[in-house]
N, C-alpha and C. Protein backbone atom coordinates (compact mmCIF):
# COMPACT_ATOMS: atom_id res chain seq x y z
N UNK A 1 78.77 63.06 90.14
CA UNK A 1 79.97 63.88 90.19
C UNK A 1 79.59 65.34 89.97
N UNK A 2 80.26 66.61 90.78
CA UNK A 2 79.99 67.85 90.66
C UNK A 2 80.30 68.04 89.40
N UNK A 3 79.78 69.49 88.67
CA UNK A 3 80.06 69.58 87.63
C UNK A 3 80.98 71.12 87.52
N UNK A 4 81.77 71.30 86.78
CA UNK A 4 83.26 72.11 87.08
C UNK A 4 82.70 73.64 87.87
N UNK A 5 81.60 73.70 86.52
CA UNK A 5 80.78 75.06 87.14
C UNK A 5 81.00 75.39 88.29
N UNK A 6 80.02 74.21 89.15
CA UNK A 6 79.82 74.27 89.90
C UNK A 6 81.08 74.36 91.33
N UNK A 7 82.34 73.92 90.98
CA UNK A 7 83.34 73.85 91.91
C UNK A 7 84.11 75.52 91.60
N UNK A 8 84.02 75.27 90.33
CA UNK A 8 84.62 76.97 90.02
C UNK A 8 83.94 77.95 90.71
N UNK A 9 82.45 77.85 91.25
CA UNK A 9 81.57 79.02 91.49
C UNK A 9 82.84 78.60 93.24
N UNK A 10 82.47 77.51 93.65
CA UNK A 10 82.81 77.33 95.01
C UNK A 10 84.17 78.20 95.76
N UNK A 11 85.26 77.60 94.31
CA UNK A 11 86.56 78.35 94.77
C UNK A 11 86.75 80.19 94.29
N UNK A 12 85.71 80.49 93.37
CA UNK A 12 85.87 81.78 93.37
C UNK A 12 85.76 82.66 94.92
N UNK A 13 84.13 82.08 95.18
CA UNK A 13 83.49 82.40 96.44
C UNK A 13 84.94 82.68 97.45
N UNK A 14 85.41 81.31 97.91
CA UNK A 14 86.53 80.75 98.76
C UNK A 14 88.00 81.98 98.23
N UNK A 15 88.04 82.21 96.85
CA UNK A 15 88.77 83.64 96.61
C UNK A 15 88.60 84.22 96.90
N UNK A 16 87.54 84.77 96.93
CA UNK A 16 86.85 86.63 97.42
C UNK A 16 87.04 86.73 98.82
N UNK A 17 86.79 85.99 99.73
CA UNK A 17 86.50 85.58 101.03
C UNK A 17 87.84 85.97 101.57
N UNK A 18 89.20 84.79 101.05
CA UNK A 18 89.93 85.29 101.46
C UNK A 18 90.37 86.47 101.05
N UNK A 19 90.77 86.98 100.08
CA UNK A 19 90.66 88.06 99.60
C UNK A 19 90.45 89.41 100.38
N UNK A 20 89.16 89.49 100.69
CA UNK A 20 88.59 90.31 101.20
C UNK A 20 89.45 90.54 103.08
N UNK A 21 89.37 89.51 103.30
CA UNK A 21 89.69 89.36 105.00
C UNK A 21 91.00 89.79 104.70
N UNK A 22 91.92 89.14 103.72
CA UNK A 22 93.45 89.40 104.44
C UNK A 22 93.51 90.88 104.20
N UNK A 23 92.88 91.77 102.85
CA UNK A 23 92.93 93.53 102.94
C UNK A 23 92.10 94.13 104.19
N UNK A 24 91.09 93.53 104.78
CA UNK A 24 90.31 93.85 106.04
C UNK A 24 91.54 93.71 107.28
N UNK A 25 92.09 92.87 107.73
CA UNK A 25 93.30 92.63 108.76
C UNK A 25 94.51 92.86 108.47
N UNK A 26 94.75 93.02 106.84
CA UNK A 26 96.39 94.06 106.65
C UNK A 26 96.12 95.65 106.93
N UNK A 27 95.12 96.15 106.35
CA UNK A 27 94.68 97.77 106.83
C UNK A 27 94.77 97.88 108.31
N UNK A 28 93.96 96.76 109.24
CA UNK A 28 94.28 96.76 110.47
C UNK A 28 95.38 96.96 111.16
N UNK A 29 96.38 96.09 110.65
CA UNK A 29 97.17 95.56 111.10
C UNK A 29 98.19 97.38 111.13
N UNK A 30 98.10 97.91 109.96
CA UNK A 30 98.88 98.84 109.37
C UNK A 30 97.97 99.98 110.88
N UNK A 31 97.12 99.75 110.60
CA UNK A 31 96.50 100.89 111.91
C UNK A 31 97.09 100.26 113.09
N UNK A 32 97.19 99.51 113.07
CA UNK A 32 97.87 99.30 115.19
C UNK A 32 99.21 99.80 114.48
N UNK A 33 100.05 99.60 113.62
CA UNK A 33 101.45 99.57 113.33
C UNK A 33 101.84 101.20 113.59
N UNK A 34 100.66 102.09 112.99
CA UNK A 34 101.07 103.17 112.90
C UNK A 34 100.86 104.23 114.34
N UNK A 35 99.95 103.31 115.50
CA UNK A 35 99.35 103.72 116.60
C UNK A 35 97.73 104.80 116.11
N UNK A 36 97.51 103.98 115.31
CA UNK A 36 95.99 104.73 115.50
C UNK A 36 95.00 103.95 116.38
N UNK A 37 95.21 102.48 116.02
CA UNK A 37 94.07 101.82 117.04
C UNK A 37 95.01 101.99 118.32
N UNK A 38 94.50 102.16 119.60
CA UNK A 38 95.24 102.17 120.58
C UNK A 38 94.94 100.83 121.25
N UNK A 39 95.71 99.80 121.92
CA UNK A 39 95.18 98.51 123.16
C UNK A 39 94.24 98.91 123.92
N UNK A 40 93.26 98.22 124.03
CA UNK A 40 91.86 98.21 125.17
C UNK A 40 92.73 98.07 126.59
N UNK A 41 93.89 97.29 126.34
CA UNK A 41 94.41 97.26 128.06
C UNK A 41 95.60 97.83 128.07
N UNK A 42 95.77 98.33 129.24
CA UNK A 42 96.98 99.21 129.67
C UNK A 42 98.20 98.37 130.21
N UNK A 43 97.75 96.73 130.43
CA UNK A 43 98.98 96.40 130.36
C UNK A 43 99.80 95.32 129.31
N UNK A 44 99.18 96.03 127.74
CA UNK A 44 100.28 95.44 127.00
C UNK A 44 101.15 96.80 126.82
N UNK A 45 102.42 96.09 126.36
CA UNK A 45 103.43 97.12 126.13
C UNK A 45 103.54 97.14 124.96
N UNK A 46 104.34 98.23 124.27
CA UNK A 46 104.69 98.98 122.98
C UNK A 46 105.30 97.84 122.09
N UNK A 47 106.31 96.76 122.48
CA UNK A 47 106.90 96.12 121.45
C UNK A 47 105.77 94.47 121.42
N UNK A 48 104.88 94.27 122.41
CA UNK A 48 104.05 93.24 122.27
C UNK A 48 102.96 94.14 121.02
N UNK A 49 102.25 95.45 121.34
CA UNK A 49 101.65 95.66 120.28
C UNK A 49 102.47 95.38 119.12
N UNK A 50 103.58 95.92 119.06
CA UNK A 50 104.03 96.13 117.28
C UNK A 50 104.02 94.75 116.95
N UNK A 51 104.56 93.70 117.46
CA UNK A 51 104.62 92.40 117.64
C UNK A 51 103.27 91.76 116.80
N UNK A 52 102.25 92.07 117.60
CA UNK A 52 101.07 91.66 117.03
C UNK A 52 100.67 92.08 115.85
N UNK A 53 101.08 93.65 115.92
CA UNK A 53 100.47 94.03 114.60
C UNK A 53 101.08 93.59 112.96
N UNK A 54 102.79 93.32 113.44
CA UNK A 54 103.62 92.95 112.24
C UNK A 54 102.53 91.31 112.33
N UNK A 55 102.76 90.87 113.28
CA UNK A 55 101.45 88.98 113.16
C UNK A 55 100.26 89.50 111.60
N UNK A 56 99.84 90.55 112.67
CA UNK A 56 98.14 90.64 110.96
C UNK A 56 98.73 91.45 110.19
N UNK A 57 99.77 91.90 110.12
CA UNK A 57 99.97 92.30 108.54
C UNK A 57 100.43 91.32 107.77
N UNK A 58 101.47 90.47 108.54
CA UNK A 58 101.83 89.23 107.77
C UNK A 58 100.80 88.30 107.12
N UNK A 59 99.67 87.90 108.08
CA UNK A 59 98.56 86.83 108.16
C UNK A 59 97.61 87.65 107.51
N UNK A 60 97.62 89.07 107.21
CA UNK A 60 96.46 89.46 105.96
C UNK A 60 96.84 89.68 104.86
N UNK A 61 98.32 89.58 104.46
CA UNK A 61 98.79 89.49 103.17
C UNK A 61 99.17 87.86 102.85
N UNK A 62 99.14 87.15 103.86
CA UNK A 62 99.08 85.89 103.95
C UNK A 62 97.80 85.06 102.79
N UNK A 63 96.36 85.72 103.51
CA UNK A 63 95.44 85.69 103.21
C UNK A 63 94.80 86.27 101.62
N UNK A 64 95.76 87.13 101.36
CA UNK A 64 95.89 88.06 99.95
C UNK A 64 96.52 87.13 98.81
N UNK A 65 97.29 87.04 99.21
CA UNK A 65 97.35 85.32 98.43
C UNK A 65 97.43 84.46 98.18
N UNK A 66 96.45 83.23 99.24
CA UNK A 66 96.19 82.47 98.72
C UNK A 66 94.89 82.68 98.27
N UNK A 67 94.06 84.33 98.31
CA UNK A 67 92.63 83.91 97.37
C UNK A 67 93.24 84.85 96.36
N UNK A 68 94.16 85.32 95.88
CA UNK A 68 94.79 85.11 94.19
C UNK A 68 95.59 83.87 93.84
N UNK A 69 95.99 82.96 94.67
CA UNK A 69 96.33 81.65 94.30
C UNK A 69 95.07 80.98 93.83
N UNK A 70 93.79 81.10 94.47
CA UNK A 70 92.48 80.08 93.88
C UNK A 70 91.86 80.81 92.86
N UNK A 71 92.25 81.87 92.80
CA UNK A 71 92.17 82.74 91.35
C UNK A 71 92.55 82.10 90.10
N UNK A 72 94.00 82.41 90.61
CA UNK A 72 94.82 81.52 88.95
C UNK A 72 94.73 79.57 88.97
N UNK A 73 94.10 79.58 90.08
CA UNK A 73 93.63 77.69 89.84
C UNK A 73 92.14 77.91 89.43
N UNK A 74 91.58 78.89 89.44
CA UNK A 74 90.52 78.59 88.46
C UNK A 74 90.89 79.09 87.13
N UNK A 75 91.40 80.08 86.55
CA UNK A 75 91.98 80.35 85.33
C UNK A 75 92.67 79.19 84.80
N UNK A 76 93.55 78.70 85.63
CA UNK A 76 94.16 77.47 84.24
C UNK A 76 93.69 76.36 84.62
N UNK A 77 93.12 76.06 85.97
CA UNK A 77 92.09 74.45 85.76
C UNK A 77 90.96 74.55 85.08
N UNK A 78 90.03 75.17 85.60
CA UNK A 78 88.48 75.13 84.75
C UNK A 78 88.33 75.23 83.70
């Protein structure tokens, strides 16, 4: 059987990770929102970008917490 350590090291890791990605693709997301990244193609339109970009701001704060959810499951499990 693993030993807790060892699963705690696992889900911290699995915290940071997400963590890290959903502030990496919400900043993104906030740059298409605001028109700094511009579309590589000329034929999406203005409300498909915003469209997408509200998608990764949602899905990187999405990502924001559930690796502070495996945060506080290692604080009160381990």
């Amino acid at each position: 059987m693993a030993d807790k350590k060892e699963i705690g090291g696992l889900v911290r890791l699995a915290g940071w990770v997400f963590y890290v990605w959903g502030v990496l693709v919400t900043v993104y997301g906030f740059l298409k929102l605001l028109n700094i990244v511009k579309p590589d193609s000329e034929f999406v339109t203005a409300a498909d970008w915003m469209r997408f970009s509200v998608f990764q701001i949602t899905y990187g704060m999405v990502c924001v917490g559930v690796g502070y959810l495996l945060f506080l499951f290692i604080k009160k499990k381990l």
